[in-house]
Protein backbone atom coordinates (compact mmCIF):
# COMPACT_ATOMS: atom_id res chain seq x y z
CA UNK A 1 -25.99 75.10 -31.84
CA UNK A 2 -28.73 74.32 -29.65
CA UNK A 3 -31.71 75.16 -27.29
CA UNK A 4 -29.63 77.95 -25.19
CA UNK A 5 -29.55 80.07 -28.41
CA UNK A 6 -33.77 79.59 -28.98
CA UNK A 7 -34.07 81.10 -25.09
CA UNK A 8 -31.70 84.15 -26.66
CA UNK A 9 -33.97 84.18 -29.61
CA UNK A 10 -34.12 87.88 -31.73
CA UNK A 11 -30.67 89.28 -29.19
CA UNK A 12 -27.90 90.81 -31.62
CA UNK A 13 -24.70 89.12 -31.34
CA UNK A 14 -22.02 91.76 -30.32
CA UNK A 15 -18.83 91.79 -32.08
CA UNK A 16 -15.85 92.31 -29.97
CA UNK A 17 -12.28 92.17 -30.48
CA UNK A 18 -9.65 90.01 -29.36
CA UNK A 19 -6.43 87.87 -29.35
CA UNK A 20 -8.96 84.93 -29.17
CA UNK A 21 -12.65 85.92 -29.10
CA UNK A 22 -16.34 84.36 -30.02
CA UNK A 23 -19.62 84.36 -31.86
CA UNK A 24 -23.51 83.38 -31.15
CA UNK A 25 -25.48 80.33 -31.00
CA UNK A 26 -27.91 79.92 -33.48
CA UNK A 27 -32.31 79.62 -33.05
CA UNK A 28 -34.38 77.59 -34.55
CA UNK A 29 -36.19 74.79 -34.22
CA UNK A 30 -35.92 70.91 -33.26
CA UNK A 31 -36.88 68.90 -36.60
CA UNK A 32 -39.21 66.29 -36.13
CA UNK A 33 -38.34 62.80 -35.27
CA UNK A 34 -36.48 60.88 -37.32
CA UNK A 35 -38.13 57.69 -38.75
CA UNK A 36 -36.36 54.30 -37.69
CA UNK A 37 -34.06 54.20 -40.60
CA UNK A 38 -33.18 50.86 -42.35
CA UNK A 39 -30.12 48.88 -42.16
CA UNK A 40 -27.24 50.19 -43.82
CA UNK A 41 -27.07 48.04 -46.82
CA UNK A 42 -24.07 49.20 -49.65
CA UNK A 43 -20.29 50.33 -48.79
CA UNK A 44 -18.46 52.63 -50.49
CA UNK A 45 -14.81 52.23 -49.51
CA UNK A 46 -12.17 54.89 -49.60
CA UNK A 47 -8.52 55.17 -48.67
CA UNK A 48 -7.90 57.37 -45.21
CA UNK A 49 -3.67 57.38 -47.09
CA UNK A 50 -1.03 59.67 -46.23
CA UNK A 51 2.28 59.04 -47.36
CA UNK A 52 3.87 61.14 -44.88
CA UNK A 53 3.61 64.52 -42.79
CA UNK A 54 3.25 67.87 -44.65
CA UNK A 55 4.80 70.48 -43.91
CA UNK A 56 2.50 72.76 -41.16
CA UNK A 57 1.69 71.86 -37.40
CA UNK A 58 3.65 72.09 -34.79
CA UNK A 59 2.82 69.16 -32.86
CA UNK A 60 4.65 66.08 -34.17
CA UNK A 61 2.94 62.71 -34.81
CA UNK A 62 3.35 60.06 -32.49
CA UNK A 63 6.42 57.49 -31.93
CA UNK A 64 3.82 55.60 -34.33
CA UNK A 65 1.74 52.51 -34.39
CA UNK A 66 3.35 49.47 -35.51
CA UNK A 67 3.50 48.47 -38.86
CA UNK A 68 -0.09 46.70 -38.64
CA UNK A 69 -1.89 48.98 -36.11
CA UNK A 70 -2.93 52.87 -37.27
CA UNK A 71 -3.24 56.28 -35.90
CA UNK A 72 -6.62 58.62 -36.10
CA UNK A 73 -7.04 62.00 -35.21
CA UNK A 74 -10.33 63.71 -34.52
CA UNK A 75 -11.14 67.84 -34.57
CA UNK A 76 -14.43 69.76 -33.80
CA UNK A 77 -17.21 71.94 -35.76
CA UNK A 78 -16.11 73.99 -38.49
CA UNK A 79 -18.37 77.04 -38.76
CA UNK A 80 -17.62 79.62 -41.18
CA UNK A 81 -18.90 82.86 -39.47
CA UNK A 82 -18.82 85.92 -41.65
CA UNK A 83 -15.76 86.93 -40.76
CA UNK A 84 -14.27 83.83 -41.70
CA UNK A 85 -15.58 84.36 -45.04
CA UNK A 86 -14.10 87.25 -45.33
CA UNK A 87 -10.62 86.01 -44.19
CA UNK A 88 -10.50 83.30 -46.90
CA UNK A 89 -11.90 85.78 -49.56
CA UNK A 90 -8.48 88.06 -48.47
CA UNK A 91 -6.56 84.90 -48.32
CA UNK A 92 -7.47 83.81 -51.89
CA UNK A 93 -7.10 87.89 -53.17
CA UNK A 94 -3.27 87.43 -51.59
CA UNK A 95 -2.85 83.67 -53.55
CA UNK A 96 -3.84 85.52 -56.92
CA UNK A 97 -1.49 88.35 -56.51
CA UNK A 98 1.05 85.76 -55.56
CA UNK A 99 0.49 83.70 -58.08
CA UNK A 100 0.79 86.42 -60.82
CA UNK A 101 -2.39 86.50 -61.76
CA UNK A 102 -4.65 89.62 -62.73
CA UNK A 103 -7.89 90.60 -62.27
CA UNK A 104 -9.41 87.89 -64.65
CA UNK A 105 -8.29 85.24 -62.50
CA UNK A 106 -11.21 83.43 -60.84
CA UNK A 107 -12.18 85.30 -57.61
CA UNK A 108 -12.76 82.36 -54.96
CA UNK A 109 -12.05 82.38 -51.31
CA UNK A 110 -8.77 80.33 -49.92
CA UNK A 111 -9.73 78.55 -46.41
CA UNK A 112 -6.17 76.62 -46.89
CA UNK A 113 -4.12 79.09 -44.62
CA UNK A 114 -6.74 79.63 -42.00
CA UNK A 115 -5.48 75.44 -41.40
CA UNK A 116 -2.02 75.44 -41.64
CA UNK A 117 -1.74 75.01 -38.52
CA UNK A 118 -2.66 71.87 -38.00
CA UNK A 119 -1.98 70.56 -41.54
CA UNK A 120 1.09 68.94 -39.98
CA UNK A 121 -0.77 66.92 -37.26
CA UNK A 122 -3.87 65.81 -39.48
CA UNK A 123 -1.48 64.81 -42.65
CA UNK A 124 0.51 62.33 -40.34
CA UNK A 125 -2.47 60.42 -39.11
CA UNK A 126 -3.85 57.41 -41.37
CA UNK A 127 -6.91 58.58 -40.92
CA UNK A 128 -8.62 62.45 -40.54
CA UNK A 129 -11.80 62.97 -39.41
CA UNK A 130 -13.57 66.54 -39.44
CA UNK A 131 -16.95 67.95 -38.64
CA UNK A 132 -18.91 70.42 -41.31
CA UNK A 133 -21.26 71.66 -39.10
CA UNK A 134 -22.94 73.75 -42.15
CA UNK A 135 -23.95 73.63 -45.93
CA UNK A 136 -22.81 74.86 -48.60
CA UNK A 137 -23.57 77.37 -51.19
CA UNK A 138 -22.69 77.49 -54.75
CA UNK A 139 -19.36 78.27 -56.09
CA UNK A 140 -19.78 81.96 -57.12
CA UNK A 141 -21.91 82.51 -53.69
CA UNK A 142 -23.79 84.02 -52.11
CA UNK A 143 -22.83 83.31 -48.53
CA UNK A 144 -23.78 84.01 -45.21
CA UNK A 145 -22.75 82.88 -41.49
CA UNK A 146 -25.38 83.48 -38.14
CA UNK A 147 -27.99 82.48 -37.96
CA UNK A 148 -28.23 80.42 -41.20
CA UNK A 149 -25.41 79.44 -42.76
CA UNK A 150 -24.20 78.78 -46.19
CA UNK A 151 -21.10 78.54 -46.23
CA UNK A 152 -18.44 78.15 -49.65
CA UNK A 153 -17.39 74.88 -51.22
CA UNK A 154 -13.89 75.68 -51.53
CA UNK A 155 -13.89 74.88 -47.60
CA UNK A 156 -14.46 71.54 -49.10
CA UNK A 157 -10.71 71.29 -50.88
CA UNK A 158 -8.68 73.39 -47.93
CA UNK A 159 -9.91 70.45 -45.73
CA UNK A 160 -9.03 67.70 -48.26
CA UNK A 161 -5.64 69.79 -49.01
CA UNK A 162 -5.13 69.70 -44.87
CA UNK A 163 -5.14 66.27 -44.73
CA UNK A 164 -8.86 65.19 -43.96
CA UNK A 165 -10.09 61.91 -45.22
CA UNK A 166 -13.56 62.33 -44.25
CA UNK A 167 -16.09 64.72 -42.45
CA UNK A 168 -19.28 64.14 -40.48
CA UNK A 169 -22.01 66.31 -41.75
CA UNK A 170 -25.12 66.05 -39.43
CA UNK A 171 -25.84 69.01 -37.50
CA UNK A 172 -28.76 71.05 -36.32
CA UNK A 173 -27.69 73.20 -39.56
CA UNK A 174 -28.01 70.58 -41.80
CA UNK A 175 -31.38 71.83 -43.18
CA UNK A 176 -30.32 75.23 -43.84
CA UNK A 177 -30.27 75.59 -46.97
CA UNK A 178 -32.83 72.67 -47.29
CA UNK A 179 -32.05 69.62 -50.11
CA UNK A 180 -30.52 71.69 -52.26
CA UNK A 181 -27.98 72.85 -49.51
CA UNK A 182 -26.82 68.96 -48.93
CA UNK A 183 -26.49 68.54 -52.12
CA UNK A 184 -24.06 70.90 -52.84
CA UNK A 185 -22.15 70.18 -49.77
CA UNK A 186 -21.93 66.54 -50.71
CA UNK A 187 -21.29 66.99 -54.20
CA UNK A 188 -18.64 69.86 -53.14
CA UNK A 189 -16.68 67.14 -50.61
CA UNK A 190 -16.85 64.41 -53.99
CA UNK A 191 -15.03 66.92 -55.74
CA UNK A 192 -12.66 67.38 -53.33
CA UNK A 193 -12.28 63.95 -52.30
CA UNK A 194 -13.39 63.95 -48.85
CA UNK A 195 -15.68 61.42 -47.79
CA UNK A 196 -18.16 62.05 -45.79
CA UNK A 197 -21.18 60.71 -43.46
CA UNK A 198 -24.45 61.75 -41.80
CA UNK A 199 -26.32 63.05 -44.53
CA UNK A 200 -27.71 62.13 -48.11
CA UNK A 201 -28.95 63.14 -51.38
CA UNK A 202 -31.22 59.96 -52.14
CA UNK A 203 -32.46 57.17 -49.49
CA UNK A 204 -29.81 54.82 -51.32
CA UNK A 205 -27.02 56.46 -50.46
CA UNK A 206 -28.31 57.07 -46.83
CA UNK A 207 -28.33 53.28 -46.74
CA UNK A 208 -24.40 53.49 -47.54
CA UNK A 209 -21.91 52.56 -45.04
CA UNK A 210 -19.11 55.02 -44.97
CA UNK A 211 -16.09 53.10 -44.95
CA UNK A 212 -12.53 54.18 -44.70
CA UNK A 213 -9.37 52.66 -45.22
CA UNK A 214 -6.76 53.56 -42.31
CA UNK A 215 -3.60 51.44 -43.10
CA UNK A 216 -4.21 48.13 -42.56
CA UNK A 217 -8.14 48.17 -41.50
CA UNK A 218 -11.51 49.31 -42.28
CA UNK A 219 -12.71 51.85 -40.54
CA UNK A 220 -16.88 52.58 -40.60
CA UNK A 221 -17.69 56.33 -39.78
CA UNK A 222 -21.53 57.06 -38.88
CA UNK A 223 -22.95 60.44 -37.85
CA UNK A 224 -26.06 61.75 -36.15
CA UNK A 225 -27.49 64.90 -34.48
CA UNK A 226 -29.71 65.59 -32.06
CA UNK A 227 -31.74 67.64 -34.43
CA UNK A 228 -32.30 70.23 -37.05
CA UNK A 229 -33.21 74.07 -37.09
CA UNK A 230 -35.33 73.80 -40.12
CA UNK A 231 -37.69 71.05 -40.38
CA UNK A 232 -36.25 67.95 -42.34
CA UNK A 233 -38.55 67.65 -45.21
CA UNK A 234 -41.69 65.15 -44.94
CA UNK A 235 -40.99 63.36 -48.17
CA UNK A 236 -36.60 63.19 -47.76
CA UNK A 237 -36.90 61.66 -43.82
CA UNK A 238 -33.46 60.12 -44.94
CA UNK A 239 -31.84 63.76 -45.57
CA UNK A 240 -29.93 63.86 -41.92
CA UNK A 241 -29.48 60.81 -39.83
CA UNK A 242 -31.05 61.93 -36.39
CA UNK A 243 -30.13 60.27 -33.20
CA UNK A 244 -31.94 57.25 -32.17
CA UNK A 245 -29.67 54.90 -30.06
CA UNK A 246 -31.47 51.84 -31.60
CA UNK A 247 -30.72 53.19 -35.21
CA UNK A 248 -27.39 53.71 -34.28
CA UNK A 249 -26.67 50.59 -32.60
CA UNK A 250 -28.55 49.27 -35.74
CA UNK A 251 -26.40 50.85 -38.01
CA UNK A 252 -22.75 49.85 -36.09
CA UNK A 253 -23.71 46.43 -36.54
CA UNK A 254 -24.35 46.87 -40.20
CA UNK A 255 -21.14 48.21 -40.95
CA UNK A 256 -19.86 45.89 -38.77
CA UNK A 257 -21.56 43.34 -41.24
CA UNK A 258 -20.31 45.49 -44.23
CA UNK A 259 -16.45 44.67 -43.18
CA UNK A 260 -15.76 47.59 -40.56
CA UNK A 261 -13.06 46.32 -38.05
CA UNK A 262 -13.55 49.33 -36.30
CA UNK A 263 -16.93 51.44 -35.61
CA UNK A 264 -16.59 55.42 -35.37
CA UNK A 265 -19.51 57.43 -34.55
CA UNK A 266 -19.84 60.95 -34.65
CA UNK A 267 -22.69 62.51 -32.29
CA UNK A 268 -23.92 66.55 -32.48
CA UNK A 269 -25.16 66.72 -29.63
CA UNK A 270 -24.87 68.35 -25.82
CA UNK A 271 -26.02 71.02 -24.31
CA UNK A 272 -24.29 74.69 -25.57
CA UNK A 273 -21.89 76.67 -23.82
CA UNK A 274 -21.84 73.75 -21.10
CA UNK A 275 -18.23 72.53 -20.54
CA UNK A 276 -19.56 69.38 -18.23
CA UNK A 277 -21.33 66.68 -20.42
CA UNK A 278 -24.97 66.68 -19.83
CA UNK A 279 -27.44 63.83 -18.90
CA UNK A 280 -28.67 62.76 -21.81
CA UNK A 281 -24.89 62.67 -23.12
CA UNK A 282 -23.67 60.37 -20.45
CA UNK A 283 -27.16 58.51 -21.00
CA UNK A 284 -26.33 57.84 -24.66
CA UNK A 285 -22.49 56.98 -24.46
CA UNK A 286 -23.28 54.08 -21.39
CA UNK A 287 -25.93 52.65 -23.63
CA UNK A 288 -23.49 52.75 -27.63
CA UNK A 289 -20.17 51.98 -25.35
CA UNK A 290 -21.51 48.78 -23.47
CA UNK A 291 -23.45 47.03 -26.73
CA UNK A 292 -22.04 43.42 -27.99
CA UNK A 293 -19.93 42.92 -24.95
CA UNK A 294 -16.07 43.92 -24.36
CA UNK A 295 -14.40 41.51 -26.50
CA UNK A 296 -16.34 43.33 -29.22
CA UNK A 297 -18.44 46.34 -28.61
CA UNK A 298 -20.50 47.41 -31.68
CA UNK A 299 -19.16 50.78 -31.52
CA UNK A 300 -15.51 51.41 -31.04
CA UNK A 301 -14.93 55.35 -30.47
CA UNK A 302 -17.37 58.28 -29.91
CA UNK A 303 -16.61 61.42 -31.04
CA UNK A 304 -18.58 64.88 -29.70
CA UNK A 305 -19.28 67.76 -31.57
CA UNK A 306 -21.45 70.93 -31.29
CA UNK A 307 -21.46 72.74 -27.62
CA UNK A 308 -18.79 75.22 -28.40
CA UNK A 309 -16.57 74.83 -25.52
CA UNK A 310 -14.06 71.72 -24.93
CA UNK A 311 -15.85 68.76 -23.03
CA UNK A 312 -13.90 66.08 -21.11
CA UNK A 313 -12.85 62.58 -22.78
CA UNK A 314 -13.79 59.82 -20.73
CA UNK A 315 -13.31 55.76 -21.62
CA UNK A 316 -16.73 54.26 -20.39
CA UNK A 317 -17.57 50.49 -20.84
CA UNK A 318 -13.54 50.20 -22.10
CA UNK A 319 -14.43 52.42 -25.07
CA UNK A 320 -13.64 56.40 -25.84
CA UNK A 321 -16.21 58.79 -25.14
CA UNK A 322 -14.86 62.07 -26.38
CA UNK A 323 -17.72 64.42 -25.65
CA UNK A 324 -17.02 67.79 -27.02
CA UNK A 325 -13.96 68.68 -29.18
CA UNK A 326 -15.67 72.24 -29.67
CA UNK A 327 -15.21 74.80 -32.44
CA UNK A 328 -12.22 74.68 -34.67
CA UNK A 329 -12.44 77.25 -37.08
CA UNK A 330 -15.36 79.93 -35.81
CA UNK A 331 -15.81 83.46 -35.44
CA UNK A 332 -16.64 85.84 -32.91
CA UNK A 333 -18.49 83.88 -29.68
CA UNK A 334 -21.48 85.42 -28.12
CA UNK A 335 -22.93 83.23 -25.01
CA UNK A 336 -26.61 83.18 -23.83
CA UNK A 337 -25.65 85.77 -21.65
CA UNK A 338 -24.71 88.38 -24.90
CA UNK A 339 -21.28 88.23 -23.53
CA UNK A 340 -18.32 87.38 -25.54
CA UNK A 341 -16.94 84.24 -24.56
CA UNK A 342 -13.06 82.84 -25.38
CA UNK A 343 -14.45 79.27 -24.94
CA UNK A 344 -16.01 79.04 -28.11
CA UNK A 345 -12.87 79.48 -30.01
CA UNK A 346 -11.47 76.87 -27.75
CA UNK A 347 -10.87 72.98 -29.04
CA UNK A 348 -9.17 70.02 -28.87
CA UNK A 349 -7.88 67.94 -31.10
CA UNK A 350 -8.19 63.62 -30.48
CA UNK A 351 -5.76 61.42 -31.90
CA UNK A 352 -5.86 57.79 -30.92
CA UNK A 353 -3.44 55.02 -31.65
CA UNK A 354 -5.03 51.49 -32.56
CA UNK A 355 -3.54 48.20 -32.51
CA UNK A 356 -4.89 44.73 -34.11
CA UNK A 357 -6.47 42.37 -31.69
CA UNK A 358 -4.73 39.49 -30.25
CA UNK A 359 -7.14 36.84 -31.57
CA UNK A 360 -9.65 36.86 -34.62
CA UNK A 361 -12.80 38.16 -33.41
CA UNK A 362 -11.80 40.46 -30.53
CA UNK A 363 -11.88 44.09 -30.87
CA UNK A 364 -9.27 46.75 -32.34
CA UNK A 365 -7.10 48.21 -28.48
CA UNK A 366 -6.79 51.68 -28.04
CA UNK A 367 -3.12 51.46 -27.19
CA UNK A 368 -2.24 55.32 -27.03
CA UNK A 369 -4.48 58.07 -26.61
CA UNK A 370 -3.81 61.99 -26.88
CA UNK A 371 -5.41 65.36 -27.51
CA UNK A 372 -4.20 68.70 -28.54
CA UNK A 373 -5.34 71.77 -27.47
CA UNK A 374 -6.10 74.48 -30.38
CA UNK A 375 -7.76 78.23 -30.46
CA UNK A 376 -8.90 79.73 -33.81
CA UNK A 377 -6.70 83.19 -33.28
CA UNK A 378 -8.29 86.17 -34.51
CA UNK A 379 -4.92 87.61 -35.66
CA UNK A 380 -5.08 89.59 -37.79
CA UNK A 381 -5.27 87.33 -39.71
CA UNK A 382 -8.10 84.60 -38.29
CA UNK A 383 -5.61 81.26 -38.38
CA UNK A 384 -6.28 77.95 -36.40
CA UNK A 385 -3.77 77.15 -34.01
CA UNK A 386 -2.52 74.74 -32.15
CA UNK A 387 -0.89 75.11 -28.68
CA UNK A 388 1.33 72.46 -27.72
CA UNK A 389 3.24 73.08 -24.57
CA UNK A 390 6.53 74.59 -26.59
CA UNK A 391 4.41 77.33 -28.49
CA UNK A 392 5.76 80.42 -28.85
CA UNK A 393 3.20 82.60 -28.98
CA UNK A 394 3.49 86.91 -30.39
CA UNK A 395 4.51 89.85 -27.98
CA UNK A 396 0.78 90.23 -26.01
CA UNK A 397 -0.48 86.85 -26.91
CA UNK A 398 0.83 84.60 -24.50
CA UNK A 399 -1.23 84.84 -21.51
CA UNK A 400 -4.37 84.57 -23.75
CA UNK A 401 -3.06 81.60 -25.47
CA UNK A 402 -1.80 80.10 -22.25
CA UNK A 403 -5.26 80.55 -20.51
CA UNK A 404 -6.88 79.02 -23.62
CA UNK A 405 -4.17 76.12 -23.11
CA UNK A 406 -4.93 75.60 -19.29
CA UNK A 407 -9.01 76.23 -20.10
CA UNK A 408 -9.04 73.17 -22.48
CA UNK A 409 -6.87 70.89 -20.63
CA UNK A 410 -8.54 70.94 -17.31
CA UNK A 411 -12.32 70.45 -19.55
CA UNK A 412 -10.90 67.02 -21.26
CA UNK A 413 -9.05 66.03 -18.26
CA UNK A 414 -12.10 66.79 -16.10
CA UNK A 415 -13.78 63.18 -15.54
CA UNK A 416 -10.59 61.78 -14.96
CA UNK A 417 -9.38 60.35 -18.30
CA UNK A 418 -5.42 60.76 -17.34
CA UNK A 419 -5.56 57.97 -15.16
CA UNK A 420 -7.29 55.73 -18.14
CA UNK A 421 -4.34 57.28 -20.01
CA UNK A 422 -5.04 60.05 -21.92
CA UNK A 423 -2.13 62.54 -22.38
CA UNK A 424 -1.33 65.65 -24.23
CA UNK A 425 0.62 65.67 -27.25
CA UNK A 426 4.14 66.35 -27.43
């Protein structure tokens, strides 16, 4: 959440309601710049699995990769706004009296069904990728959503539970809750087993390359923002990885080095509320997409997080640029404007098909390429959803739905990426 929110500085965010409906961007301000961080140094591996498709999503997984190739799917910022909070706290209260258990049980929130949703389409990819755009909070709370989040750990298992292998975790609300905040969070995803990338307890393990198994090959995830609404501490400059294109560059060819045969890089960054990629966007993906040539680029896929709204998907330099995915699991959307705005509960999901190259040394093809469009529905209850072309939606929810359907497609189809062949999901 960026600079449009610091110009709407001290405005209340209304709260309106809403089939599908939005919340505010948050102030603050920029952190200062990061220092040139050193190479990446250590791996820690980790398996991206799945044995099969759980049961959930409507959207089934592709005709498949072959046998050596491998599928990954991409989603957008998870923000828990307070009334997501309060969802997973009624959620969890309904598990318990489920369950059978009384009053002594353990009192923790349930995010689980707010992601059923999609838990069909994430489980059947090799590999899961989210973005935990805040901190968290310790187990018993407290919590709180806009303007400074801390948010609660168990989001940490519903994610693992829905099929995630790994999340990025560098956002402008990294710093929230300062070191102690990141800690949690990271500890909280260990726990869970969900791997993760962008931000660090300790310089060593800021030095770590994130790498991820996805069936048959090694996949490196790295993560960067454009910058952070508290101030990153003077003495832990390795807290948040901020974005420096020679860092990152720096980094890809690190984990290159470290046994990555293919590069994924997470960027927060964009302009809010802005549905068109802006300058310094464009500037960035030209410059990561056309480094160490075609045969083998350092970095293999870019994924886009934090504007809100769905961006467009665009292959530049022969690699995919997907700019925005925007907000999958948010509350209420305010705009600059103080108006409520549908976009920012508007997303899509990315799920790309990669095959082996031809020859030792060339670079891992991009040999199917899809997204998904998906609204967090306000219900009653608040449950992310996905909206695949067959979706039947309730009595008085379909022309929302089908606008939010329409809205998303034309913003990732809008710099032409269905003639590089990008398609929507059947």
């Amino acid at each position: 959440m960026k600079d449009t929110a610091k110009r709407a500085a001290g405005r209340r965010c209304a709260v309106t309601a809403g089939v599908v409906a939005a919340l505010a961007g948050v102030t603050g301000c920029p952190g200062p710049d990061h220092p040139a961080g050193p190479l990446l140094e250590r791996a820690a591996e980790g398996s991206g699995r799945h044995t099969g498709p759980r049961p959930g999503a409507r959207t089934a997984p592709p005709p498949g990769p072959t046998r050596t190739g491998f599928t990954l799917v991409a989603s957008g910022d998870v923000l828990p706004h307070d009334e997501i909070i309060r969802q997973a706290q009624q959620d969890g209260a309904r598990s318990r009296r489920q369950g059978g258990r009384g009053e002594g049980a353990r009192k923790e929130p349930d995010f689980g069904p707010m992601f059923a949703g999609v838990k069909g389409t994430v489980s059947a990819a090799d590999l899961a990728i989210c973005h935990m755009e805040t901190v968290y909070g310790k187990e018993e709370g407290p919590f709180r959503g806009y303007p400074s989040f801390v948010s609660p750990p168990q989001v940490a298992r519903a994610l693992k539970e829905t099929g995630y292998d790994s999340c990025s975790t560098a956002s402008n609300h990294t710093t929230d809750a300062g070191s102690a905040g990141v800690a949690r969070t990271l500890a909280a995803m260990d726990k869970a087993g969900l791997r993760h990338a962008g931000s660090a307890r300790s310089e060593a393990e800021a030095r770590q390359v994130t790498l991820l198994r996805a069936g048959p090959a090694r996949v490196a995830q790295l993560a960067y923002t454009y910058a952070t609404n508290a101030p990153v501490p003077k003495e832990r400059p390795w807290m948040v990885s901020l974005t420096d294109p020679a860092r990152i560059l720096s980094d890809a060819r690190a984990a290159r080095a470290a046994g990555a045969d293919v590069v994924v890089v997470s960027m927060h960054w964009g302009t809010e509320w802005q549905s068109e990629p802006d300058e310094e966007q464009l500037s960035l993906a030209r410059q990561l997409t056309r480094a160490g040539g075609r045969r083998r680029p350092d970095v293999d896929l870019v994924l886009g997080t934090h504007n809100h709204v769905p961006q467009a998907y665009e292959k530049v330099n022969g690699t995919w640029v997907v700019y925005g995915m925007g907000d999958q699991l948010a509350g209420r959307m305010i705009n600059p404007q103080g108006e409520p705005d549908l976009r920012g509960n508007e997303s899509s999901i990315a799920r790309f098909t990669f095959a082996p190259p031809a020859r030792a040394g060339s670079r891992w093809r991009v040999v199917k390429a899809e997204f998904i469009p998906q609204v967090t529905d306000h219900g009653p209850p608040w449950r992310v959803l996905e909206l695949p072309p067959s979706l039947r939606a309730r009595p008085g929810g379909r022309a929302v739905l089908g606008r939010a359907r329409k809205e998303i497609t034309e913003a990732v189809l809008s710099r032409g990426a269905a003639e590089d062949g990008l398609t929507p999901a059947r």
